[in-house]
PDB file of N, CA and C in Angstrom:
ATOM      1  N   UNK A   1     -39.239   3.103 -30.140  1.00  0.00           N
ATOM      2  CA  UNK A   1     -39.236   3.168 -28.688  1.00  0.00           C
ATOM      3  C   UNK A   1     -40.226   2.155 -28.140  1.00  0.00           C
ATOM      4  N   UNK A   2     -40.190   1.445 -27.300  1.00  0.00           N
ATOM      5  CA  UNK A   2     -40.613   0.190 -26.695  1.00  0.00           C
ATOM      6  C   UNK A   2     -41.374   1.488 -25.437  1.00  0.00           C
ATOM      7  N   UNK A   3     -42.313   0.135 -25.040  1.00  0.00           N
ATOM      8  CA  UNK A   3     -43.250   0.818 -23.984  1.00  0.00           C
ATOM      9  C   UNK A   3     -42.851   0.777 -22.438  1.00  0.00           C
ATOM     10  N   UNK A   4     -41.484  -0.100 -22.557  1.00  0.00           N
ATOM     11  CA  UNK A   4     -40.690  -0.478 -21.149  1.00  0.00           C
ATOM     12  C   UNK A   4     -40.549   0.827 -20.788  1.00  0.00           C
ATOM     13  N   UNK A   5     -40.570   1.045 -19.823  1.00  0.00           N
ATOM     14  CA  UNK A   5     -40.060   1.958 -18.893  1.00  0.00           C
ATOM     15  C   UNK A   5     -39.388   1.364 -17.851  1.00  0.00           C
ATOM     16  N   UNK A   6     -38.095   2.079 -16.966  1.00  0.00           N
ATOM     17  CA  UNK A   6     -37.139   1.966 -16.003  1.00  0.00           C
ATOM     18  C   UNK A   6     -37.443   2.951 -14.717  1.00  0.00           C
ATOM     19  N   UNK A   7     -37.075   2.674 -13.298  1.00  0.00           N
ATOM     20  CA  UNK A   7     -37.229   3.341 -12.282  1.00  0.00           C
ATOM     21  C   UNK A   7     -36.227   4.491 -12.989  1.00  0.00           C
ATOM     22  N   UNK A   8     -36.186   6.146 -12.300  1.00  0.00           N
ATOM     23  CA  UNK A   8     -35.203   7.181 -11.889  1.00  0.00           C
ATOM     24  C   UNK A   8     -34.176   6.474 -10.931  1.00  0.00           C
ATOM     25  N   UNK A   9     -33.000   6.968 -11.744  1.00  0.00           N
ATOM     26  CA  UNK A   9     -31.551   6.434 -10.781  1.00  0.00           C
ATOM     27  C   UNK A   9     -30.656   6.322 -11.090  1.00  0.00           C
ATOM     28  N   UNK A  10     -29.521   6.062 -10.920  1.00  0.00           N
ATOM     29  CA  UNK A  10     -28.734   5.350 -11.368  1.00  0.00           C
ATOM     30  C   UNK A  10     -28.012   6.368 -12.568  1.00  0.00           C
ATOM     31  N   UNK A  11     -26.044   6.512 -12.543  1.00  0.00           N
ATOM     32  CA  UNK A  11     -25.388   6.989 -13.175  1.00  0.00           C
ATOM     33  C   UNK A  11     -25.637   5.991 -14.483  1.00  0.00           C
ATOM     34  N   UNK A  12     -25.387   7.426 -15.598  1.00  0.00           N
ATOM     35  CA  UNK A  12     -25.714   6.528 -17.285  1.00  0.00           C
ATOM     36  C   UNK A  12     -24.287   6.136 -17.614  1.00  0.00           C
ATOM     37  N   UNK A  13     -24.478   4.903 -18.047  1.00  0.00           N
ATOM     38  CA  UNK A  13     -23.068   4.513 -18.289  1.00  0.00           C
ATOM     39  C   UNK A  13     -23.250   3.454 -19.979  1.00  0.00           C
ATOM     40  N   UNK A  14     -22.564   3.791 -20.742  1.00  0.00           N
ATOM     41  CA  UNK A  14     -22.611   3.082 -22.291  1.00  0.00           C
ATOM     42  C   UNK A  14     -21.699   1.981 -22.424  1.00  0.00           C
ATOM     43  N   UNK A  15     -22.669   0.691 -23.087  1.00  0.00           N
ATOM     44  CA  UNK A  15     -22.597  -0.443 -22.920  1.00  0.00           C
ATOM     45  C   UNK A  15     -21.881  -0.677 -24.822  1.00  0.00           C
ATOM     46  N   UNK A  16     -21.844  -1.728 -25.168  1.00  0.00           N
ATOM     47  CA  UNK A  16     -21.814  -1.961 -26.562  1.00  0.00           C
ATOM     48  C   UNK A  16     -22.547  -3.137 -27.033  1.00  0.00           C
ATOM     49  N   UNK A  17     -23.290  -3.062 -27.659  1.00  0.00           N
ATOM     50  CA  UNK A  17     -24.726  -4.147 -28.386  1.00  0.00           C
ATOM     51  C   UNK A  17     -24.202  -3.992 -29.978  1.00  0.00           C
ATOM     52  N   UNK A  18     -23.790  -4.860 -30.225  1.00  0.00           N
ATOM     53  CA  UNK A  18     -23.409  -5.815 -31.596  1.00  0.00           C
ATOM     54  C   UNK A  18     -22.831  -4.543 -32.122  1.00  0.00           C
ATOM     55  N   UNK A  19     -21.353  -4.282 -31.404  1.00  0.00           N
ATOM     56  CA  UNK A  19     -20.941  -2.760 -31.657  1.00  0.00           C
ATOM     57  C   UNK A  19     -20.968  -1.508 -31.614  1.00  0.00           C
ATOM     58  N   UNK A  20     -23.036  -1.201 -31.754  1.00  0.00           N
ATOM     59  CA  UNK A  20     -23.009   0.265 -31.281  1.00  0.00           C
ATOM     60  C   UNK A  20     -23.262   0.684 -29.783  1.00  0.00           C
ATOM     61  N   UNK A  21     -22.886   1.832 -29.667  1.00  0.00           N
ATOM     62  CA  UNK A  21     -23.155   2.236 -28.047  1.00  0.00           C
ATOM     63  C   UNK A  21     -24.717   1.977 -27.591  1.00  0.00           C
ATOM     64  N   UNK A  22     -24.997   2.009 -26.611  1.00  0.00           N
ATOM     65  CA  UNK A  22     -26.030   1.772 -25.692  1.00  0.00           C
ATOM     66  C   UNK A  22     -26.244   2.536 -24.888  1.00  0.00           C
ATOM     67  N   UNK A  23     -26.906   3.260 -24.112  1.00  0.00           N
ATOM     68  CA  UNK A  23     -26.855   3.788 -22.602  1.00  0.00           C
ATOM     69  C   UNK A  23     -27.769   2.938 -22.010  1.00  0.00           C
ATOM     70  N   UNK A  24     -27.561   2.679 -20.759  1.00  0.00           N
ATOM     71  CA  UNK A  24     -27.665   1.909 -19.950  1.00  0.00           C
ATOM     72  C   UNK A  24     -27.882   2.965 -17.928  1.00  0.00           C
ATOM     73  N   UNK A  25     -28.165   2.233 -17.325  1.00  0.00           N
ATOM     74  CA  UNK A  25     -27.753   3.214 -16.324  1.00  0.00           C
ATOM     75  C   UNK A  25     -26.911   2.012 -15.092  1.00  0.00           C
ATOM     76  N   UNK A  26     -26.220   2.595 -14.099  1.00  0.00           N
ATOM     77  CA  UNK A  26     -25.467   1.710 -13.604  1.00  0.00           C
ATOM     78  C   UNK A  26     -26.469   1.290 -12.400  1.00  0.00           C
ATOM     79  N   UNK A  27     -26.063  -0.455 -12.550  1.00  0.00           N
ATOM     80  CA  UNK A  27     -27.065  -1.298 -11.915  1.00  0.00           C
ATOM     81  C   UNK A  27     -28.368  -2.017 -12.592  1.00  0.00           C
ATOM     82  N   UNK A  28     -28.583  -1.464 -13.238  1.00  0.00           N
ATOM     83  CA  UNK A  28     -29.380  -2.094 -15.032  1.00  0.00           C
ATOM     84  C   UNK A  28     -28.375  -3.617 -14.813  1.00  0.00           C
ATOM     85  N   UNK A  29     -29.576  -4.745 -15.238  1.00  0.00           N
ATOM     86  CA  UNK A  29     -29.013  -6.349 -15.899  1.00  0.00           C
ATOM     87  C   UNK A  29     -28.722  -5.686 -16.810  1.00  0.00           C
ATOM     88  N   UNK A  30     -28.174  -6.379 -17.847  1.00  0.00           N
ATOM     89  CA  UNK A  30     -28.259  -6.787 -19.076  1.00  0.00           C
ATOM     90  C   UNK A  30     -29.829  -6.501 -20.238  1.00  0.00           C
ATOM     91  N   UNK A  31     -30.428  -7.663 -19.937  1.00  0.00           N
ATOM     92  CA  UNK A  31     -32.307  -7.152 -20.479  1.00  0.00           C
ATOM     93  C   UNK A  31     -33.054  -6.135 -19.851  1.00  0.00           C
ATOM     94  N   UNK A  32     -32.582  -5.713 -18.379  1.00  0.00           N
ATOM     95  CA  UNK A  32     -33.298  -4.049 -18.841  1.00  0.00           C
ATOM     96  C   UNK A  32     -32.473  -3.050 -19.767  1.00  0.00           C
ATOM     97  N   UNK A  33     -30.940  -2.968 -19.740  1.00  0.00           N
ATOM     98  CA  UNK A  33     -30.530  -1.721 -20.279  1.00  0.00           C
ATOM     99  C   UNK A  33     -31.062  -2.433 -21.923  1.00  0.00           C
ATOM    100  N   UNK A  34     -30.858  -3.314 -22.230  1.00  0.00           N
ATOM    101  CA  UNK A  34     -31.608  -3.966 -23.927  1.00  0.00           C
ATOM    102  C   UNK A  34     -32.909  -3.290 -23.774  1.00  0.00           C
ATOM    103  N   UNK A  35     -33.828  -3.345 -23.224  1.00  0.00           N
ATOM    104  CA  UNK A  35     -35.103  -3.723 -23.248  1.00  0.00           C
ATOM    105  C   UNK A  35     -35.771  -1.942 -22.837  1.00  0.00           C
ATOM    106  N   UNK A  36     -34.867  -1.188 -22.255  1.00  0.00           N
ATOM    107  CA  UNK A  36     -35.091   0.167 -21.888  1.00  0.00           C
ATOM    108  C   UNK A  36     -34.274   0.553 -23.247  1.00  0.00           C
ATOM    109  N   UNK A  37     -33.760   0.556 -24.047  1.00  0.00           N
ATOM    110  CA  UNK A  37     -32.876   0.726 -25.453  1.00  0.00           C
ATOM    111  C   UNK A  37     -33.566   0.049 -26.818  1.00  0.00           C
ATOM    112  N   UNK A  38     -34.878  -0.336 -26.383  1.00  0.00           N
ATOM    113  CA  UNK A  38     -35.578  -0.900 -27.404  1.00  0.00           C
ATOM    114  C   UNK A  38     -35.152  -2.242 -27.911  1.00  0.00           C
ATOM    115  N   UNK A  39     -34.170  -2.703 -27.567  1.00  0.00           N
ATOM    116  CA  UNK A  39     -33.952  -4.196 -28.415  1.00  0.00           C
ATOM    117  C   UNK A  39     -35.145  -5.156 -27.681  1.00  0.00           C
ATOM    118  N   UNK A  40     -35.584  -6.000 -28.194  1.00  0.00           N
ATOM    119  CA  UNK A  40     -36.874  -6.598 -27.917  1.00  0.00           C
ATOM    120  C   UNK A  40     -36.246  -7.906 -27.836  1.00  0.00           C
ATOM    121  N   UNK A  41     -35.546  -8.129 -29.473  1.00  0.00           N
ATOM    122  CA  UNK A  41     -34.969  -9.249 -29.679  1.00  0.00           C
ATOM    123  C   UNK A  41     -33.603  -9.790 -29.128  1.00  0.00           C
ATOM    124  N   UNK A  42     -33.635 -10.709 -28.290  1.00  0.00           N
ATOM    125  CA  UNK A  42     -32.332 -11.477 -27.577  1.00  0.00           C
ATOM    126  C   UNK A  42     -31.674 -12.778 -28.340  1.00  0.00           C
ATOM    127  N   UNK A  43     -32.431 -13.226 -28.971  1.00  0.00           N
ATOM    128  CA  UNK A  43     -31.906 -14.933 -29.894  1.00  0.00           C
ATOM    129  C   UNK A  43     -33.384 -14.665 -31.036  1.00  0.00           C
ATOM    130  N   UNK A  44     -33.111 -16.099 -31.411  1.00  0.00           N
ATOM    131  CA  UNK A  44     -33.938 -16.729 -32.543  1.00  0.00           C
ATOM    132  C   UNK A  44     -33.749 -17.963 -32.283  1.00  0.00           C
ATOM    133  N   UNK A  45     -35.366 -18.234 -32.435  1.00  0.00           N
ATOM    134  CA  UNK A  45     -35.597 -19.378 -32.426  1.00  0.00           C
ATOM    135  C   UNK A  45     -35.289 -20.441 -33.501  1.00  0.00           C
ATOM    136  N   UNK A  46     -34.813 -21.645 -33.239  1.00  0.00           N
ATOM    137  CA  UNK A  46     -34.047 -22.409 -33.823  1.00  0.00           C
ATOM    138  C   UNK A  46     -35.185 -23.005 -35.006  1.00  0.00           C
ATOM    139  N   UNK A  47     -36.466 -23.367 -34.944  1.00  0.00           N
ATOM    140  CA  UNK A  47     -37.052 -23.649 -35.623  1.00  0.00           C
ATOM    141  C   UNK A  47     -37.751 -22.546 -36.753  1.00  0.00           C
ATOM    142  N   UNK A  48     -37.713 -21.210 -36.947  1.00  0.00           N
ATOM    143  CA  UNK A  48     -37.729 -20.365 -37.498  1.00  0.00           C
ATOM    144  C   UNK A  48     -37.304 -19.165 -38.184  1.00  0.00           C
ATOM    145  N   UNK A  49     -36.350 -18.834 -36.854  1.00  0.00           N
ATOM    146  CA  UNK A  49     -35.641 -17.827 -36.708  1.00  0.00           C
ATOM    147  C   UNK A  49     -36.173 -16.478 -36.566  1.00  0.00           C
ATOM    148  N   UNK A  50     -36.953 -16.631 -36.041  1.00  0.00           N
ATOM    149  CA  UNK A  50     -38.023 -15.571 -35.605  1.00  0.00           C
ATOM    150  C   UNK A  50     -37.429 -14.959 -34.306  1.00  0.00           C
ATOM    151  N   UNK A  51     -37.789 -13.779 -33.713  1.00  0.00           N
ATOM    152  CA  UNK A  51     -36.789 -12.968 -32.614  1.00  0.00           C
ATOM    153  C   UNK A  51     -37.359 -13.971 -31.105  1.00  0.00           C
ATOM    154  N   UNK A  52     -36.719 -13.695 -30.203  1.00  0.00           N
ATOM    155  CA  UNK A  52     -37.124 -14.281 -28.865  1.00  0.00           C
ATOM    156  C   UNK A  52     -37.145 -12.829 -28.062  1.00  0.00           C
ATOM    157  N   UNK A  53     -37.072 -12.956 -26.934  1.00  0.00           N
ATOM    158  CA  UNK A  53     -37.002 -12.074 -25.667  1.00  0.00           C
ATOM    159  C   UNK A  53     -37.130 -12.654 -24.725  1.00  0.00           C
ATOM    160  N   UNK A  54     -36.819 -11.722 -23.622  1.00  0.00           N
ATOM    161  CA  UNK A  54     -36.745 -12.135 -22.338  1.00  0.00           C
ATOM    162  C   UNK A  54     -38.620 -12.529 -21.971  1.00  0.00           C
ATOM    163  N   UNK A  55     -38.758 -13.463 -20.633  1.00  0.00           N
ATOM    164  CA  UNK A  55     -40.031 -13.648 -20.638  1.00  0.00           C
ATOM    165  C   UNK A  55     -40.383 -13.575 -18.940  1.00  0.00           C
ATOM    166  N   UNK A  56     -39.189 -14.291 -18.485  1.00  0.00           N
ATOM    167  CA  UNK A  56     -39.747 -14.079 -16.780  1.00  0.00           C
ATOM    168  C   UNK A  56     -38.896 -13.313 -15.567  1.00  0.00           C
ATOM    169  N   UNK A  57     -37.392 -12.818 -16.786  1.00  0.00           N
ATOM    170  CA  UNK A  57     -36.967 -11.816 -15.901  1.00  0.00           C
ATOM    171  C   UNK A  57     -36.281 -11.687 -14.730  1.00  0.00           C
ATOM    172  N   UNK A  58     -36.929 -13.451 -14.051  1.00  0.00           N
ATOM    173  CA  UNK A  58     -35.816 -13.120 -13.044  1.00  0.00           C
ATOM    174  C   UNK A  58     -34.804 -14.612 -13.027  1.00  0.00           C
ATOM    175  N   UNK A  59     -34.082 -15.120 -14.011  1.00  0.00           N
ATOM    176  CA  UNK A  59     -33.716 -16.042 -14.146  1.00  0.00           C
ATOM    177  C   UNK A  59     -33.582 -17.447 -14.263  1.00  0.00           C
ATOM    178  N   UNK A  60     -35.024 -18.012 -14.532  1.00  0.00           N
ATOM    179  CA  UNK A  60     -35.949 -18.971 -14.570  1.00  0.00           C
ATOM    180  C   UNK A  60     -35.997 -19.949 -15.883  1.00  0.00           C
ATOM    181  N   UNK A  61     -36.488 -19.332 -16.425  1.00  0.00           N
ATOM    182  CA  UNK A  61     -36.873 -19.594 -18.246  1.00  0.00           C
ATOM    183  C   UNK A  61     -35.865 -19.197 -19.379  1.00  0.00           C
ATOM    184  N   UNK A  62     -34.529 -18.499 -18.807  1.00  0.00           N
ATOM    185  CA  UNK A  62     -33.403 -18.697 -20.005  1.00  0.00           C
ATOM    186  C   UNK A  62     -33.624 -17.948 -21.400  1.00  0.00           C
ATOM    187  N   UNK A  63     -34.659 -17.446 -21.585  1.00  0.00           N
ATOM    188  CA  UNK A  63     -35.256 -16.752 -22.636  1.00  0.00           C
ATOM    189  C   UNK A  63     -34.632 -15.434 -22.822  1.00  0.00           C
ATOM    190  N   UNK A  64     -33.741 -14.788 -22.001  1.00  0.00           N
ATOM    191  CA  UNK A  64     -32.858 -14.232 -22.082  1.00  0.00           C
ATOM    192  C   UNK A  64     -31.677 -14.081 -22.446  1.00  0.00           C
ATOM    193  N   UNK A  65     -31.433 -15.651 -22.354  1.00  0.00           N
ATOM    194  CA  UNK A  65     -29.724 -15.973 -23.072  1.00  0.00           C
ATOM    195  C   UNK A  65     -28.919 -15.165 -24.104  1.00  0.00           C
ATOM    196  N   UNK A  66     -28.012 -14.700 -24.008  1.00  0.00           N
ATOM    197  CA  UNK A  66     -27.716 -13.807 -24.822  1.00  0.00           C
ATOM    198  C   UNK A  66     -26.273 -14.046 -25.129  1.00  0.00           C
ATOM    199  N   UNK A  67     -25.517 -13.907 -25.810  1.00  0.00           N
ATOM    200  CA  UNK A  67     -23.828 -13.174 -25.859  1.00  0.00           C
ATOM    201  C   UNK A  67     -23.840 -12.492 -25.122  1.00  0.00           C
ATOM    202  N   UNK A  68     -22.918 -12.751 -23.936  1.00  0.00           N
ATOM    203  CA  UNK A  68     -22.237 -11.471 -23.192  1.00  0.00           C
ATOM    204  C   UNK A  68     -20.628 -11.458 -22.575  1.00  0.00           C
ATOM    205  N   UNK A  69     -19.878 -10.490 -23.121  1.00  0.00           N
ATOM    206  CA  UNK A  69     -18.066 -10.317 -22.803  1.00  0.00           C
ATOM    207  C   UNK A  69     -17.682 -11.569 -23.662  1.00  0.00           C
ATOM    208  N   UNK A  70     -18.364 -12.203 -24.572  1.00  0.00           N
ATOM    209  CA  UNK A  70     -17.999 -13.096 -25.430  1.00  0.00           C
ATOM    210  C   UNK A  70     -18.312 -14.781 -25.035  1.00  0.00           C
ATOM    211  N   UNK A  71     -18.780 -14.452 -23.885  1.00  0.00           N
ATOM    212  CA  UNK A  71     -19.274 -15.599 -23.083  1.00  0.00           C
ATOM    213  C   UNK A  71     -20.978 -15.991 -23.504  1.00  0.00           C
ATOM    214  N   UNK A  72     -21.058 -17.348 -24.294  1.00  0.00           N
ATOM    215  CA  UNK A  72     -22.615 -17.776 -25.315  1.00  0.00           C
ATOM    216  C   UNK A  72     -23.605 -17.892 -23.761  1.00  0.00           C
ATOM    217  N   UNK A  73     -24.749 -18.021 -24.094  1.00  0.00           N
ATOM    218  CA  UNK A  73     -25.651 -18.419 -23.119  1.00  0.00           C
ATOM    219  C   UNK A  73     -25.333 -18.088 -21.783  1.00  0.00           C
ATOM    220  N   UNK A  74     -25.363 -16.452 -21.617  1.00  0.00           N
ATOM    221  CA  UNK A  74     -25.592 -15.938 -20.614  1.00  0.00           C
ATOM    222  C   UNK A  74     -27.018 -15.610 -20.191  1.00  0.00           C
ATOM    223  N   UNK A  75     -27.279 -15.806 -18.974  1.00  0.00           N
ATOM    224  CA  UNK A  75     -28.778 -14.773 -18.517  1.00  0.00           C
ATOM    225  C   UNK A  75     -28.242 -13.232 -18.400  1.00  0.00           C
ATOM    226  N   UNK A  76     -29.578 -12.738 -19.387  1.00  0.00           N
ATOM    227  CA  UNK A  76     -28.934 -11.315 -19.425  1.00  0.00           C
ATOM    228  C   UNK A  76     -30.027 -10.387 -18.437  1.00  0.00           C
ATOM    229  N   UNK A  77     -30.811 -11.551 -17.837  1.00  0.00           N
ATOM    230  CA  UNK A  77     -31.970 -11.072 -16.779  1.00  0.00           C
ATOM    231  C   UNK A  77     -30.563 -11.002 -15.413  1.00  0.00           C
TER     232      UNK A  77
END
């Protein structure tokens, strides 16, 4: 369990992350319902392959990029 915490709100609705279910709540991006679900890690870095994450959240820095609906290099902020 990650130390993120999310506002109260919002109907729970289940997402799918590299197949398994998720809960999520509706109106959640992308990197909060990840990031309230414990995934930390969004990519790897090309020179290591070490995990990345999101960093500024509100669509800026790309550090979020993720797979999403099959579509590469989405902001998942």
């Amino acid at each position: 369990m990650s130390g993120f915490r999310r506002r109260d709100g919002g109907a729970e609705v289940t997402i799918r992350v590299n197949g398994e279910p998720v809960v999520a709540r509706e109106g959640d991006s992308v990197a909060l319902a990840l990031l309230a679900a414990g995934h930390a890690g969004f990519g790897r870095r090309p020179s290591d392959g070490s995990a990345v994450g999101p960093y500024c959240l509100m669509g800026v820095c790309a550090r979020c990029n993720c797979r999403i609906a099959g579509r590469p290099e989405e902001q998942a902020c």
